[in-house]
PDB file of N, CA and C in Angstrom:
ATOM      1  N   UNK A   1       8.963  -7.050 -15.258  1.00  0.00           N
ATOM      2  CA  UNK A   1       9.654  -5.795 -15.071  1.00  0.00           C
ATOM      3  C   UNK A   1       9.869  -5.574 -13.572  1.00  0.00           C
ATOM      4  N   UNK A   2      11.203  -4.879 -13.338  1.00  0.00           N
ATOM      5  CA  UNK A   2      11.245  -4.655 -11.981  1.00  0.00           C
ATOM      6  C   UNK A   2      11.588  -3.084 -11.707  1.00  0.00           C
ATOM      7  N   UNK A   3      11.027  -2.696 -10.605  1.00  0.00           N
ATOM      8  CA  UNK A   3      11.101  -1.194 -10.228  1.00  0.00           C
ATOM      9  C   UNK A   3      11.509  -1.356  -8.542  1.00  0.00           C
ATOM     10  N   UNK A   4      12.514  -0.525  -8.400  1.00  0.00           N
ATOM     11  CA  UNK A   4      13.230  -0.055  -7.105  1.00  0.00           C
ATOM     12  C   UNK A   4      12.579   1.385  -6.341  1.00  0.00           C
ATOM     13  N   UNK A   5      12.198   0.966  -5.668  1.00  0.00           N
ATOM     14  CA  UNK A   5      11.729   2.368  -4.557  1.00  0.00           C
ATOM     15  C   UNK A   5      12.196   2.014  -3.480  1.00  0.00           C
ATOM     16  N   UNK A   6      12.272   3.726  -2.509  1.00  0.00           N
ATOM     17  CA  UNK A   6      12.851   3.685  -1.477  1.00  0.00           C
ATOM     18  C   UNK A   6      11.852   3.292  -0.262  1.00  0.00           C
ATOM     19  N   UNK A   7      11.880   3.367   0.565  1.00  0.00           N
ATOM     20  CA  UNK A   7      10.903   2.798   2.052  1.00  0.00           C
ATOM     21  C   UNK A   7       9.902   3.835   1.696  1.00  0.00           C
ATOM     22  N   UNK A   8      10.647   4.980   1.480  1.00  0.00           N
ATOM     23  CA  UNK A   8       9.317   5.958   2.479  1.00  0.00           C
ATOM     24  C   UNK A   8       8.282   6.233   1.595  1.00  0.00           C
ATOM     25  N   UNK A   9       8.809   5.967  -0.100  1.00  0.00           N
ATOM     26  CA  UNK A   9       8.031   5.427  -1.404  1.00  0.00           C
ATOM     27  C   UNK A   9       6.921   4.672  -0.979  1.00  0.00           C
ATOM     28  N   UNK A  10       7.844   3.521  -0.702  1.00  0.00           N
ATOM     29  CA  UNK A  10       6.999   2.370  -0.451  1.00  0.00           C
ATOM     30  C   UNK A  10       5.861   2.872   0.628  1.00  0.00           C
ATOM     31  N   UNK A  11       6.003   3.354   1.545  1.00  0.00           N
ATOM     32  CA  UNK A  11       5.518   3.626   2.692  1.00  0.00           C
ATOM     33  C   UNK A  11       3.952   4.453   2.280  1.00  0.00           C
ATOM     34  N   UNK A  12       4.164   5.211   1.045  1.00  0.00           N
ATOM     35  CA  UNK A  12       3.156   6.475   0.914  1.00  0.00           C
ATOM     36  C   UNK A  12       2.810   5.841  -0.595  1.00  0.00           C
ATOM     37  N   UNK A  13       2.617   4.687  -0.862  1.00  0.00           N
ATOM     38  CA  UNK A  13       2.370   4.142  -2.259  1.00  0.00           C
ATOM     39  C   UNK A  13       2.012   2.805  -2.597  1.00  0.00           C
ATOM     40  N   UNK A  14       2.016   2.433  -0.779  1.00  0.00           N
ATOM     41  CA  UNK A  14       1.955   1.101  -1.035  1.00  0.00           C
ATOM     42  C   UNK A  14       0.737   0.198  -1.878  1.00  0.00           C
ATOM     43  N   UNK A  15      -0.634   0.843  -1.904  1.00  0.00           N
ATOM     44  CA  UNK A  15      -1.724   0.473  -2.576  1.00  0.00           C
ATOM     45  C   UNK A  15      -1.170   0.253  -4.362  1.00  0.00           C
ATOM     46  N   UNK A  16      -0.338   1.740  -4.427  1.00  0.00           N
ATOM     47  CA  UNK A  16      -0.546   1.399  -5.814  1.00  0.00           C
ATOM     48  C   UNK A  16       0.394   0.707  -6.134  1.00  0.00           C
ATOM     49  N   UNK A  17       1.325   0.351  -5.457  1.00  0.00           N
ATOM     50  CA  UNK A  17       2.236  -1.057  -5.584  1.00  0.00           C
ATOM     51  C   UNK A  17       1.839  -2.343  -5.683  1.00  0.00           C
ATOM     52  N   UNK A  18       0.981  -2.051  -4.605  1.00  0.00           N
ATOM     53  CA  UNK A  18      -0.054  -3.854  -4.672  1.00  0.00           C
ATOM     54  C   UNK A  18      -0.463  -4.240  -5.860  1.00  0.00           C
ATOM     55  N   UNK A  19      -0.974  -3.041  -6.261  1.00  0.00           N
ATOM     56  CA  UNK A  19      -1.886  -2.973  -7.739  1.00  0.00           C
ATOM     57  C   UNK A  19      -0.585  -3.365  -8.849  1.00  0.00           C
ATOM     58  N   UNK A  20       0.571  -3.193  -8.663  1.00  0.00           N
ATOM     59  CA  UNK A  20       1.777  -2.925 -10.345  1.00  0.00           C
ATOM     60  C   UNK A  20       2.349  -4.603  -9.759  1.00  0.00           C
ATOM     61  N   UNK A  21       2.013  -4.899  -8.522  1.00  0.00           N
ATOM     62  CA  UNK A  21       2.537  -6.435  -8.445  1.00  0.00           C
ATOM     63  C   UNK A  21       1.760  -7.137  -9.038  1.00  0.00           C
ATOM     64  N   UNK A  22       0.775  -7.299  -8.695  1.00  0.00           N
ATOM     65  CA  UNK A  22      -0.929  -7.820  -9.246  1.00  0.00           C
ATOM     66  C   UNK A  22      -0.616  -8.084 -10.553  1.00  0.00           C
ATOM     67  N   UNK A  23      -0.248  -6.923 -11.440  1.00  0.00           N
ATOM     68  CA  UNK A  23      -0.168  -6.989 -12.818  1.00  0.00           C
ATOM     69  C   UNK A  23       1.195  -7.667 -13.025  1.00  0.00           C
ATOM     70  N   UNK A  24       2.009  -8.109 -12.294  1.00  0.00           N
ATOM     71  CA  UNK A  24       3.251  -9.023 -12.855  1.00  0.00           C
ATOM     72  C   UNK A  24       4.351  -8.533 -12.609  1.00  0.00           C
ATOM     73  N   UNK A  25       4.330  -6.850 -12.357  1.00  0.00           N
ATOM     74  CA  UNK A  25       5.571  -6.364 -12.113  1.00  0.00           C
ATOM     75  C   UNK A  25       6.392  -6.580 -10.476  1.00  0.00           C
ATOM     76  N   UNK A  26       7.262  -6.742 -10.085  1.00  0.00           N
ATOM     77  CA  UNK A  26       7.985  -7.006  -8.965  1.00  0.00           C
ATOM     78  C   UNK A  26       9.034  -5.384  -8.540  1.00  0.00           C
ATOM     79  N   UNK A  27       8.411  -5.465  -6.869  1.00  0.00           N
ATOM     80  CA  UNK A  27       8.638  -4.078  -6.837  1.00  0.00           C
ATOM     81  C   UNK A  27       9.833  -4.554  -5.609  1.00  0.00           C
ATOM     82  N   UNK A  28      10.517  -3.807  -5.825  1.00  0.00           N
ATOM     83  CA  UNK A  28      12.183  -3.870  -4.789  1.00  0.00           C
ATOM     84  C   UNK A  28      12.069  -2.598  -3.923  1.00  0.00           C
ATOM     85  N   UNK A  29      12.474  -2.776  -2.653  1.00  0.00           N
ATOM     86  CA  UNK A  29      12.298  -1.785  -1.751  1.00  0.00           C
ATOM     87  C   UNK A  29      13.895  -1.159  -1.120  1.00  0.00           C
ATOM     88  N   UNK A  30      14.155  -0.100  -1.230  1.00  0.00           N
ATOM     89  CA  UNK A  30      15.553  -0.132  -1.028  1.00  0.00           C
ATOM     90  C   UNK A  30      15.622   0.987   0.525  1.00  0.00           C
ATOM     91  N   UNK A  31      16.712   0.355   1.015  1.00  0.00           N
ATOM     92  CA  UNK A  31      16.964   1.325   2.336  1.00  0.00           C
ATOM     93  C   UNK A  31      18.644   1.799   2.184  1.00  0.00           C
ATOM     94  N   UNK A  32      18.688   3.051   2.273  1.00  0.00           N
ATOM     95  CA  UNK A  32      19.772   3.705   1.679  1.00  0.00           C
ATOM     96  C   UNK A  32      20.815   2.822   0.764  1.00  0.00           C
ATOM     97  N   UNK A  33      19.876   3.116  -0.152  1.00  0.00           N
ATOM     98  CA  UNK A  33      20.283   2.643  -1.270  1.00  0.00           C
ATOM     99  C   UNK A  33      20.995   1.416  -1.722  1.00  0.00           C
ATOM    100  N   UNK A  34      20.198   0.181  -1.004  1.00  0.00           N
ATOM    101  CA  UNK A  34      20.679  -0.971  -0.652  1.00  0.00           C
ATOM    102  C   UNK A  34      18.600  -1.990  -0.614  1.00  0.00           C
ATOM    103  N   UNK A  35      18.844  -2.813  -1.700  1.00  0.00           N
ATOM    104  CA  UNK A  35      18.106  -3.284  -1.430  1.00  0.00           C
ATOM    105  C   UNK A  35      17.565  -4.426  -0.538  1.00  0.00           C
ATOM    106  N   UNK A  36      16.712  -4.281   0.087  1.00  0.00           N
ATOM    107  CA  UNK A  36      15.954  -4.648   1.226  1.00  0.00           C
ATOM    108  C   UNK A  36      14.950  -5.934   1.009  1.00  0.00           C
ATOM    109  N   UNK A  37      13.909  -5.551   0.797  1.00  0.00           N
ATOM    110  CA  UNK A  37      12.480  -6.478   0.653  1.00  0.00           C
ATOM    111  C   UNK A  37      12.078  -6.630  -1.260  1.00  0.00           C
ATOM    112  N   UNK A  38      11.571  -7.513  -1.257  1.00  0.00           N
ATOM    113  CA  UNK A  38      11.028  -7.640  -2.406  1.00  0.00           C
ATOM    114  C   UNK A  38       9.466  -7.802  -2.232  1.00  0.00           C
ATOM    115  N   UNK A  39       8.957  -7.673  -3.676  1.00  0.00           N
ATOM    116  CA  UNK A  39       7.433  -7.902  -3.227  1.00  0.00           C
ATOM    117  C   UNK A  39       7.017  -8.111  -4.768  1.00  0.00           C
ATOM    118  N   UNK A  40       6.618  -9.420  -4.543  1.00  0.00           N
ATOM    119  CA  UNK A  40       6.173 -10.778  -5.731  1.00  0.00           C
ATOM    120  C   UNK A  40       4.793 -10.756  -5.494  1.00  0.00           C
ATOM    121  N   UNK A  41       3.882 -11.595  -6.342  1.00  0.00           N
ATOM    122  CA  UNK A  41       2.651 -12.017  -5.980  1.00  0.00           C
ATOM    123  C   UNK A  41       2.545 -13.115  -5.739  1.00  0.00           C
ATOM    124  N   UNK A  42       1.806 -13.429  -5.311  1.00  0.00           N
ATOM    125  CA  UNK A  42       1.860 -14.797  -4.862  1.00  0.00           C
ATOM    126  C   UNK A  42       0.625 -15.914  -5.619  1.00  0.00           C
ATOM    127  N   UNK A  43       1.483 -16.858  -6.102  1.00  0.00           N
ATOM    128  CA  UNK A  43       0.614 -17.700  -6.932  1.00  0.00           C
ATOM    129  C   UNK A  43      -0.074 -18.842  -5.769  1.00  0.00           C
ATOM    130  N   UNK A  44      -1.665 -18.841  -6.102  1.00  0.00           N
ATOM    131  CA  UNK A  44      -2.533 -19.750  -5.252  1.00  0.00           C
ATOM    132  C   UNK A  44      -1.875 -21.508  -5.119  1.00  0.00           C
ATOM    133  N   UNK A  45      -2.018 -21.648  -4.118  1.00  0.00           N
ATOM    134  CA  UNK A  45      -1.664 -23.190  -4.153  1.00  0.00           C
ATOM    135  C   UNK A  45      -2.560 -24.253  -4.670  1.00  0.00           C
ATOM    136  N   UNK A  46      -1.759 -24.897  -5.918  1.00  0.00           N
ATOM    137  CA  UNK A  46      -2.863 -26.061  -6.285  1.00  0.00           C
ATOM    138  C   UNK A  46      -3.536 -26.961  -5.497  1.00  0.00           C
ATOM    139  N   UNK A  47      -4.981 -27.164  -5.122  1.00  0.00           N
ATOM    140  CA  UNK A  47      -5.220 -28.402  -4.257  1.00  0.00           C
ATOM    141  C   UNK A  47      -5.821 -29.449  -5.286  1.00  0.00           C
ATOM    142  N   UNK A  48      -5.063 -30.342  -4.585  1.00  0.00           N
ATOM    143  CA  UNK A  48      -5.258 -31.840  -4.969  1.00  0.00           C
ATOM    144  C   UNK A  48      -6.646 -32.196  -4.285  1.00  0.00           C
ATOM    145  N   UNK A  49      -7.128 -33.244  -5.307  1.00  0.00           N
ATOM    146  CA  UNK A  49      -8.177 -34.014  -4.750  1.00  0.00           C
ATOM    147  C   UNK A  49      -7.587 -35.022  -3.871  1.00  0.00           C
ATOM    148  N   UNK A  50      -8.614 -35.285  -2.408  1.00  0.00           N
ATOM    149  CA  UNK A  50      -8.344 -36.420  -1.292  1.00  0.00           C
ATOM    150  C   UNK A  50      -9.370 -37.022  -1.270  1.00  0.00           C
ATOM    151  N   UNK A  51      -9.147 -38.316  -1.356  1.00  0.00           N
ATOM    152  CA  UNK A  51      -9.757 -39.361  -1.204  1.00  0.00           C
ATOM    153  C   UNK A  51     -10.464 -38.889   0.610  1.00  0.00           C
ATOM    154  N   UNK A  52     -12.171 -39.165   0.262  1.00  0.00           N
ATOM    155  CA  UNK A  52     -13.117 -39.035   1.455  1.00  0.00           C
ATOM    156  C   UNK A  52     -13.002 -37.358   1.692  1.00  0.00           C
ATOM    157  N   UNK A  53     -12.877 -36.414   0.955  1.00  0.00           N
ATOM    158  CA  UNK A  53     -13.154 -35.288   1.731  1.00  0.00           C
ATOM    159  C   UNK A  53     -14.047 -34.687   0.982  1.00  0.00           C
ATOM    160  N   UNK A  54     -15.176 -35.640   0.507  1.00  0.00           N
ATOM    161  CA  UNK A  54     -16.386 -35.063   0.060  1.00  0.00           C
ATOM    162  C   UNK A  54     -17.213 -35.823   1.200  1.00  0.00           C
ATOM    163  N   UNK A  55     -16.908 -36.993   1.861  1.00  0.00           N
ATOM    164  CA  UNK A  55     -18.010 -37.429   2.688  1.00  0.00           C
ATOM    165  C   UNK A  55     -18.972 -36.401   3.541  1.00  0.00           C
ATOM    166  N   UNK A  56     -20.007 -37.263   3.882  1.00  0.00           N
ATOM    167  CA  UNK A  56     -21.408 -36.761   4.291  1.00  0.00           C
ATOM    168  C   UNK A  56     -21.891 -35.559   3.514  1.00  0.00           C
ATOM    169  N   UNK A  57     -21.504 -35.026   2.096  1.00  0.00           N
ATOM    170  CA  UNK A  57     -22.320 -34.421   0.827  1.00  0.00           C
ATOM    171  C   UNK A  57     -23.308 -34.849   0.566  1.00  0.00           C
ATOM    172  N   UNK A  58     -22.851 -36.286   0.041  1.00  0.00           N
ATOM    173  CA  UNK A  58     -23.186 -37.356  -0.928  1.00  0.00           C
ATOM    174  C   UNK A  58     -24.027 -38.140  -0.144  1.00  0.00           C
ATOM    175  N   UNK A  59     -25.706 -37.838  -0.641  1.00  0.00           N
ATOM    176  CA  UNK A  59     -26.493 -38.792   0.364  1.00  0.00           C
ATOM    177  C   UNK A  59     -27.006 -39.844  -0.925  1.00  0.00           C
ATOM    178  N   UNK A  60     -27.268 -41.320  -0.545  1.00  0.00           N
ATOM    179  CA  UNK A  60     -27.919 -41.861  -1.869  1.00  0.00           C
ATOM    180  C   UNK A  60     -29.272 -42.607  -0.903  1.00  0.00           C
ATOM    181  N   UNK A  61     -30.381 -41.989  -1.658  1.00  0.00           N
ATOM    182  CA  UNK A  61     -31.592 -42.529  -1.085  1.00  0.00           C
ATOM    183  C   UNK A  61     -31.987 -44.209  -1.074  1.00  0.00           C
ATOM    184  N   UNK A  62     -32.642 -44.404   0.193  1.00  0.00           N
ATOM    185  CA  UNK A  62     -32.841 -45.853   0.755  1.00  0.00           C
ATOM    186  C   UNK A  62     -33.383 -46.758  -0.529  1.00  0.00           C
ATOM    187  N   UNK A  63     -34.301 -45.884  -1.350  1.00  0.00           N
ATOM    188  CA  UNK A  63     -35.018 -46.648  -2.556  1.00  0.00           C
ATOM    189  C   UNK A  63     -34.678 -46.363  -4.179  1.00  0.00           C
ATOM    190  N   UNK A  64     -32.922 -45.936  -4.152  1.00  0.00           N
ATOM    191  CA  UNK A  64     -32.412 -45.978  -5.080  1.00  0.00           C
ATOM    192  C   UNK A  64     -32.382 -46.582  -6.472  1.00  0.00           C
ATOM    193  N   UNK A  65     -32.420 -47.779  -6.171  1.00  0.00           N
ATOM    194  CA  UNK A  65     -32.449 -48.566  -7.450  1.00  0.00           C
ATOM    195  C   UNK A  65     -33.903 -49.322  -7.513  1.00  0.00           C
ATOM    196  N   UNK A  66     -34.812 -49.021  -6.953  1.00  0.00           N
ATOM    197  CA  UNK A  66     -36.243 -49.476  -6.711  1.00  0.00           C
ATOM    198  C   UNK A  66     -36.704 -48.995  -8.539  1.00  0.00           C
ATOM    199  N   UNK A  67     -37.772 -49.437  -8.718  1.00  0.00           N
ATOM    200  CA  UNK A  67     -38.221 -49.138 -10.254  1.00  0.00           C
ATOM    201  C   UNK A  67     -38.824 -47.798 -10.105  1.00  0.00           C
ATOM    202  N   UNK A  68     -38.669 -46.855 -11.265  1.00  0.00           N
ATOM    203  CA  UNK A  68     -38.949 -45.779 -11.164  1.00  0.00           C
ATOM    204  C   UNK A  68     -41.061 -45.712 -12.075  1.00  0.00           C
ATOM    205  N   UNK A  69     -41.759 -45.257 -11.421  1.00  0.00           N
ATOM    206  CA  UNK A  69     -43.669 -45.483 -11.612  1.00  0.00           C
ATOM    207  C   UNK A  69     -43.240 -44.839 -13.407  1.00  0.00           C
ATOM    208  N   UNK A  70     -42.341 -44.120 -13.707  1.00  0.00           N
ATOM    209  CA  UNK A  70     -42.756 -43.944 -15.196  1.00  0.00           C
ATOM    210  C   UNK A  70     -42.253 -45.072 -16.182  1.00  0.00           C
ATOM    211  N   UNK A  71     -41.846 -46.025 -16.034  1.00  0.00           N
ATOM    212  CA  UNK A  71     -41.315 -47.038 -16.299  1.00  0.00           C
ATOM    213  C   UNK A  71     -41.876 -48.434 -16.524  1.00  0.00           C
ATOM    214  N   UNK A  72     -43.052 -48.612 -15.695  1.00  0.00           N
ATOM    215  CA  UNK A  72     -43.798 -49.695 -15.660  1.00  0.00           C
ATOM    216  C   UNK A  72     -44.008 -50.513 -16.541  1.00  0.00           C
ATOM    217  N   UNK A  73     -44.460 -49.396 -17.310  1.00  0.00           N
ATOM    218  CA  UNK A  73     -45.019 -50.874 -18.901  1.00  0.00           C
ATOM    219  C   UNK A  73     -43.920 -51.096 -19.142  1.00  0.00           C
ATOM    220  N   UNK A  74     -42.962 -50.562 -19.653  1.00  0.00           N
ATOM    221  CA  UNK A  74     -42.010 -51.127 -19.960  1.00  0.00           C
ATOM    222  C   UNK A  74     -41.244 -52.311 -19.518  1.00  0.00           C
ATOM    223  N   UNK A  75     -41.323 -52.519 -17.900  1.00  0.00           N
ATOM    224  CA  UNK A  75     -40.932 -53.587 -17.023  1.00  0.00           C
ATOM    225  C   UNK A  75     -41.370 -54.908 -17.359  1.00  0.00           C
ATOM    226  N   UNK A  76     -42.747 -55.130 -17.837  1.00  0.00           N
ATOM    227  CA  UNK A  76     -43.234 -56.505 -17.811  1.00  0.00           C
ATOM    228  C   UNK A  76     -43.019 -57.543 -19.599  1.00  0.00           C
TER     229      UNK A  76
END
């Protein structure tokens, strides 16, 4: 849905405009009676996964694959 207000509307309403964009509606701003600005919401930008921009997170300990002590009997 779209709704047209004038500046000085806009000017003394702008919160609750933020709020009727938020919800989907698109608000048009008009200056003598000529529209002006629009005001959309703005959808977040997808981020992609990059190769290495998890490095130095990811620590893997020196004795990783060493046998784990609850395991023993089982080993021999």
């Amino acid at each position: 849905m779209t709704r047209q207000v004038t500046l000085d509307e806009a000017q003394t309403q702008l919160p609750e405009l933020v709020e009727a964009v938020k919800k989907g509606e698109t608000i048009v701003i008009a200056q003598n009676d000529q529209p002006v600005v629009q005001l959309i919401a703005i959808t977040p930008a997808k981020r992609h996964a990059q190769f290495g921009s998890a490095a130095g997170f990811v620590v893997v300990a020196e004795d990783f694959d060493a046998p784990l002590p609850d395991f023993t009997e089982y080993m021999q």
